[in-house]
C-alpha atoms as a PDB file:
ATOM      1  CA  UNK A   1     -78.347 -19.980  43.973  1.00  0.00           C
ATOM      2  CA  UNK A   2     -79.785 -21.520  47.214  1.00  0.00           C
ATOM      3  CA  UNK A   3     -79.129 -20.424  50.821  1.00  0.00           C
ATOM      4  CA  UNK A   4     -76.741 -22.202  53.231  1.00  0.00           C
ATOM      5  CA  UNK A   5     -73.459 -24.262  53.180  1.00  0.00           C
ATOM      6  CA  UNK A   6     -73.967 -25.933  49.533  1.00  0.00           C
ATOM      7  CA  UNK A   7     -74.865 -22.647  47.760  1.00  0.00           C
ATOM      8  CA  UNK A   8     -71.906 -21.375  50.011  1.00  0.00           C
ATOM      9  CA  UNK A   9     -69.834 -23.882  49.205  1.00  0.00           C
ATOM     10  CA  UNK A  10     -70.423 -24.308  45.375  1.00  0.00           C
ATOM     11  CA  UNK A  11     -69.578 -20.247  44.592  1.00  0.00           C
ATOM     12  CA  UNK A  12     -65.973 -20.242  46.663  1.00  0.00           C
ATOM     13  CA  UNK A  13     -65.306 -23.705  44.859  1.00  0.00           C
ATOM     14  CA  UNK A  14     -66.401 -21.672  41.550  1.00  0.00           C
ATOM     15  CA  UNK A  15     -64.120 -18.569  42.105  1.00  0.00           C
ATOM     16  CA  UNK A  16     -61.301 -20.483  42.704  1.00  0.00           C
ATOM     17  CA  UNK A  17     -61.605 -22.961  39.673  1.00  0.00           C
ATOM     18  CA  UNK A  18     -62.181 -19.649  37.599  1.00  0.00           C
ATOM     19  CA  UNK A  19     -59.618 -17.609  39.161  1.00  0.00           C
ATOM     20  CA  UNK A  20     -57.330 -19.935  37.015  1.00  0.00           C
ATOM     21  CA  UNK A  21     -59.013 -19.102  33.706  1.00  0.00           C
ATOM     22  CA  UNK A  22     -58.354 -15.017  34.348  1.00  0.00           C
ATOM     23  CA  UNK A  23     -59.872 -12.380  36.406  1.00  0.00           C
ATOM     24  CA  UNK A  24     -63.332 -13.274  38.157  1.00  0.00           C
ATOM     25  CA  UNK A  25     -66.115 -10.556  39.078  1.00  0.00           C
ATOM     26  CA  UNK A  26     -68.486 -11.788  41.363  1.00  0.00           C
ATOM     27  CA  UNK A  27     -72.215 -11.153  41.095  1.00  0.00           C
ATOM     28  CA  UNK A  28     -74.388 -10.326  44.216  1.00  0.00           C
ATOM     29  CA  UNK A  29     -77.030 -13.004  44.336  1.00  0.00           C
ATOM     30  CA  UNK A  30     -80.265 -12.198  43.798  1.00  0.00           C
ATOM     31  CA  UNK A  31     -83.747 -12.676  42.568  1.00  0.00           C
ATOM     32  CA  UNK A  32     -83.222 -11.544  38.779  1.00  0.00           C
ATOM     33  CA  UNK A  33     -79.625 -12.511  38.436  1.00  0.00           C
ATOM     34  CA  UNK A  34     -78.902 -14.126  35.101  1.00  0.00           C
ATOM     35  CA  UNK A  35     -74.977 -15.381  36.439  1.00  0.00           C
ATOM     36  CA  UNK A  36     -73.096 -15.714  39.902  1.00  0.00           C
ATOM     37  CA  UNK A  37     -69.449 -14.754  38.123  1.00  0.00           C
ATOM     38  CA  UNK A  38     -67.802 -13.406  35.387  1.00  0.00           C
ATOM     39  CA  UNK A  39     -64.550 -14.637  34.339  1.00  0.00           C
ATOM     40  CA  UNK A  40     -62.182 -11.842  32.024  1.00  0.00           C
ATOM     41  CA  UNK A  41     -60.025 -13.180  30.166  1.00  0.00           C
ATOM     42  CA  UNK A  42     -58.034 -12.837  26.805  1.00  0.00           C
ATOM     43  CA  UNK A  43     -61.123 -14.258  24.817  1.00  0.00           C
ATOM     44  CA  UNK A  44     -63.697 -15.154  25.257  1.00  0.00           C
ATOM     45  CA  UNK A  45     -65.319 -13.574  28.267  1.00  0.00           C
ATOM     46  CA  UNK A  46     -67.044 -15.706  29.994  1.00  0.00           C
ATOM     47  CA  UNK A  47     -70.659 -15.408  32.352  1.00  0.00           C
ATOM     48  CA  UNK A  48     -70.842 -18.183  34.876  1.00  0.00           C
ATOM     49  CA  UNK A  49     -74.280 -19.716  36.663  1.00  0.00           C
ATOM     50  CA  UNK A  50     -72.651 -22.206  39.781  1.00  0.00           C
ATOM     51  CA  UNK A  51     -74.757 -24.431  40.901  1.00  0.00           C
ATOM     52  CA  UNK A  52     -75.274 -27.492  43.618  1.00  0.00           C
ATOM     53  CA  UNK A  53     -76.733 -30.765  42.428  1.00  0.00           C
ATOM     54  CA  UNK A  54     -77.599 -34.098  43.646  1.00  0.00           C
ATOM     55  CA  UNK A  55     -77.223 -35.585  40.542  1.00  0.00           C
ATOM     56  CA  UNK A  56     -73.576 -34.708  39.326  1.00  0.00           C
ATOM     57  CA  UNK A  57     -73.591 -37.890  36.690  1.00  0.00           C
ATOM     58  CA  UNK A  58     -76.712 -36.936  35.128  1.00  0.00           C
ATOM     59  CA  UNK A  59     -76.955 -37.300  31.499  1.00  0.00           C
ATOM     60  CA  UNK A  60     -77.421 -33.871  29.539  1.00  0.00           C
ATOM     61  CA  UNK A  61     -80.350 -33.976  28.570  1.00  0.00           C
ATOM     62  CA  UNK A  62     -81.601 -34.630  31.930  1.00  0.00           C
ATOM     63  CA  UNK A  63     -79.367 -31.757  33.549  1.00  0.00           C
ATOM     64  CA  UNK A  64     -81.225 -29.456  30.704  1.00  0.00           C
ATOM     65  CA  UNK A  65     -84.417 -30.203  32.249  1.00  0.00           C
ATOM     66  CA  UNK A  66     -83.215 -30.177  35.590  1.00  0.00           C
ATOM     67  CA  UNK A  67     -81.414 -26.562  34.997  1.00  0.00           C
ATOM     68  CA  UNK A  68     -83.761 -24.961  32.425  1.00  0.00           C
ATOM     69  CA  UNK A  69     -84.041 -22.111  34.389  1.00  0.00           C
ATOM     70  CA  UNK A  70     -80.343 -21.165  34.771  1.00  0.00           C
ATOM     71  CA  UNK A  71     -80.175 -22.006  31.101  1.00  0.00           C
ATOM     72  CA  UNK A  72     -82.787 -19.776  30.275  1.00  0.00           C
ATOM     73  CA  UNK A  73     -81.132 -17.389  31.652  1.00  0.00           C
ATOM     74  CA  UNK A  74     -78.083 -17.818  30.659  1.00  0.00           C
ATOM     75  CA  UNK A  75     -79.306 -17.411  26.789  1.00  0.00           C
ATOM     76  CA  UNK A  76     -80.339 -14.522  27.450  1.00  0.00           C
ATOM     77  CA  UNK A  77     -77.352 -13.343  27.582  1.00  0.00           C
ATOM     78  CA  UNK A  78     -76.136 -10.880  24.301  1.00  0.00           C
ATOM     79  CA  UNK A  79     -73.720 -13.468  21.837  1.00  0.00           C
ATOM     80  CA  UNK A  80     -70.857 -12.227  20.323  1.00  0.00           C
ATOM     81  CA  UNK A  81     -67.920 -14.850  19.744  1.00  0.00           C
ATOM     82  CA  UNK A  82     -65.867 -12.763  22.762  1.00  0.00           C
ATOM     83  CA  UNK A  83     -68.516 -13.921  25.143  1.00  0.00           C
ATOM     84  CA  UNK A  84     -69.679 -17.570  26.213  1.00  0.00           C
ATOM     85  CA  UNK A  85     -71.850 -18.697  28.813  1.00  0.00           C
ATOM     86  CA  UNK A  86     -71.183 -21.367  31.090  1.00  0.00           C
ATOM     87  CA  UNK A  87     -73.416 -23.821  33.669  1.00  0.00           C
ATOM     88  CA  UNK A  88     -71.105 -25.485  36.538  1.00  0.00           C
ATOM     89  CA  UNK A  89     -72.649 -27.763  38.771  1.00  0.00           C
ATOM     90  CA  UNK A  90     -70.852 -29.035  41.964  1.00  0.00           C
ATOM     91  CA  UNK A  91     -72.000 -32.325  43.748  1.00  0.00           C
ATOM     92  CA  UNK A  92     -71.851 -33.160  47.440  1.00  0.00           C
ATOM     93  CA  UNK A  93     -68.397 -34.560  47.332  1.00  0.00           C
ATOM     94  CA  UNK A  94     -67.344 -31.692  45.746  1.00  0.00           C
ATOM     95  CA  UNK A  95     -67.076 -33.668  41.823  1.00  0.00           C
ATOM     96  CA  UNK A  96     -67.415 -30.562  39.001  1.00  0.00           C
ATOM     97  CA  UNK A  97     -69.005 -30.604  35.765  1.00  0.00           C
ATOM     98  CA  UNK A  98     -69.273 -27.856  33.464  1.00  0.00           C
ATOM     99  CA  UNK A  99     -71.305 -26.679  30.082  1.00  0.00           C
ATOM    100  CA  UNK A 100     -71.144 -24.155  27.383  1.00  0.00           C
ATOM    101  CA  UNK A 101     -74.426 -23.196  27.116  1.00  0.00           C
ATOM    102  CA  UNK A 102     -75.344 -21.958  23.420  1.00  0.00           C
ATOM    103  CA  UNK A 103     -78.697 -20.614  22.454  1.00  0.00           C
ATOM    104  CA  UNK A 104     -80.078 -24.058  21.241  1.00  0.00           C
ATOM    105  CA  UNK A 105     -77.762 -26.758  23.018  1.00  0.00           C
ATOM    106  CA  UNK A 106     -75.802 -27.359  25.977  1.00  0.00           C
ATOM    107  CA  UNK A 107     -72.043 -28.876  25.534  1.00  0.00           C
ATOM    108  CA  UNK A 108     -70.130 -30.144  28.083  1.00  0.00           C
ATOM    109  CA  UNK A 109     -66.622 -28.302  28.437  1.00  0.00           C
ATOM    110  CA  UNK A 110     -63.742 -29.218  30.547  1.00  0.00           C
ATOM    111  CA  UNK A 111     -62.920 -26.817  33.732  1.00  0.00           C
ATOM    112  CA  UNK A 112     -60.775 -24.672  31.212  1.00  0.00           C
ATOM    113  CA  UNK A 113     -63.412 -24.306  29.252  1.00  0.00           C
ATOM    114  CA  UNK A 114     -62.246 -26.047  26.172  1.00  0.00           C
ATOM    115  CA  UNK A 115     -64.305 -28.861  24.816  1.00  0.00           C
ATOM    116  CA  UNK A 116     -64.245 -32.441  26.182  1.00  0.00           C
ATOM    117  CA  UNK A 117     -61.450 -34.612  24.524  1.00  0.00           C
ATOM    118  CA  UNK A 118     -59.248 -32.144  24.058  1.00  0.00           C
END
């Protein structure tokens, strides 16, 4: 997560959204981190990577390149079908997307975490 306002920013806007999904755990930033937050909820549990970006209405495949890292990550987290993993990317004006990262694709999700059109 990078320094300053937006990476300031982008993590309280991410606690709250997922403080309505169940009970969020925070992760202390750092170099090796693989998520900023963890949400606990019934099921599934769900590890969270928050992120800033310029280009909010990116196409996917584009925000795959742009995010590989975080997605990288992200996969490298153990699956079991009571865990998911989960990119959220916030934009200047404060517009949220968010993904369900698998371990070959990236689908976008609404901010409840259940697909889009649902």
């Amino acid at each position: 997560m990078s320094r300053g306002p937006r990476g300031d920013q982008t993590l309280a806007g991410a606690v709250r959204i997922a403080s309505e999904r169940g009970l969020v755990h925070v992760i202390a930033p750092g170099r090796n981190t693989l998520f900023n937050l963890t949400i606990a909820m019934i099921m599934p549990m769900v590890f969270v990577q928050a992120k800033f970006t310029e280009k909010i209405c990116a196409a996917i495949e584009d925000i795959a390149a742009d995010f590989h890292e975080e997605i990288r990550r992200l996969r490298l987290v153990a699956r079991d079908p009571a865990l998911a993993c989960e990119l959220w990317l916030r934009s200047r004006n404060g517009t949220w997307r968010f993904f369900r990262v698998t371990m070959d694709a990236i689908v976008e999700v609404q901010r409840n975490g259940q697909p889009k059109g649902v």
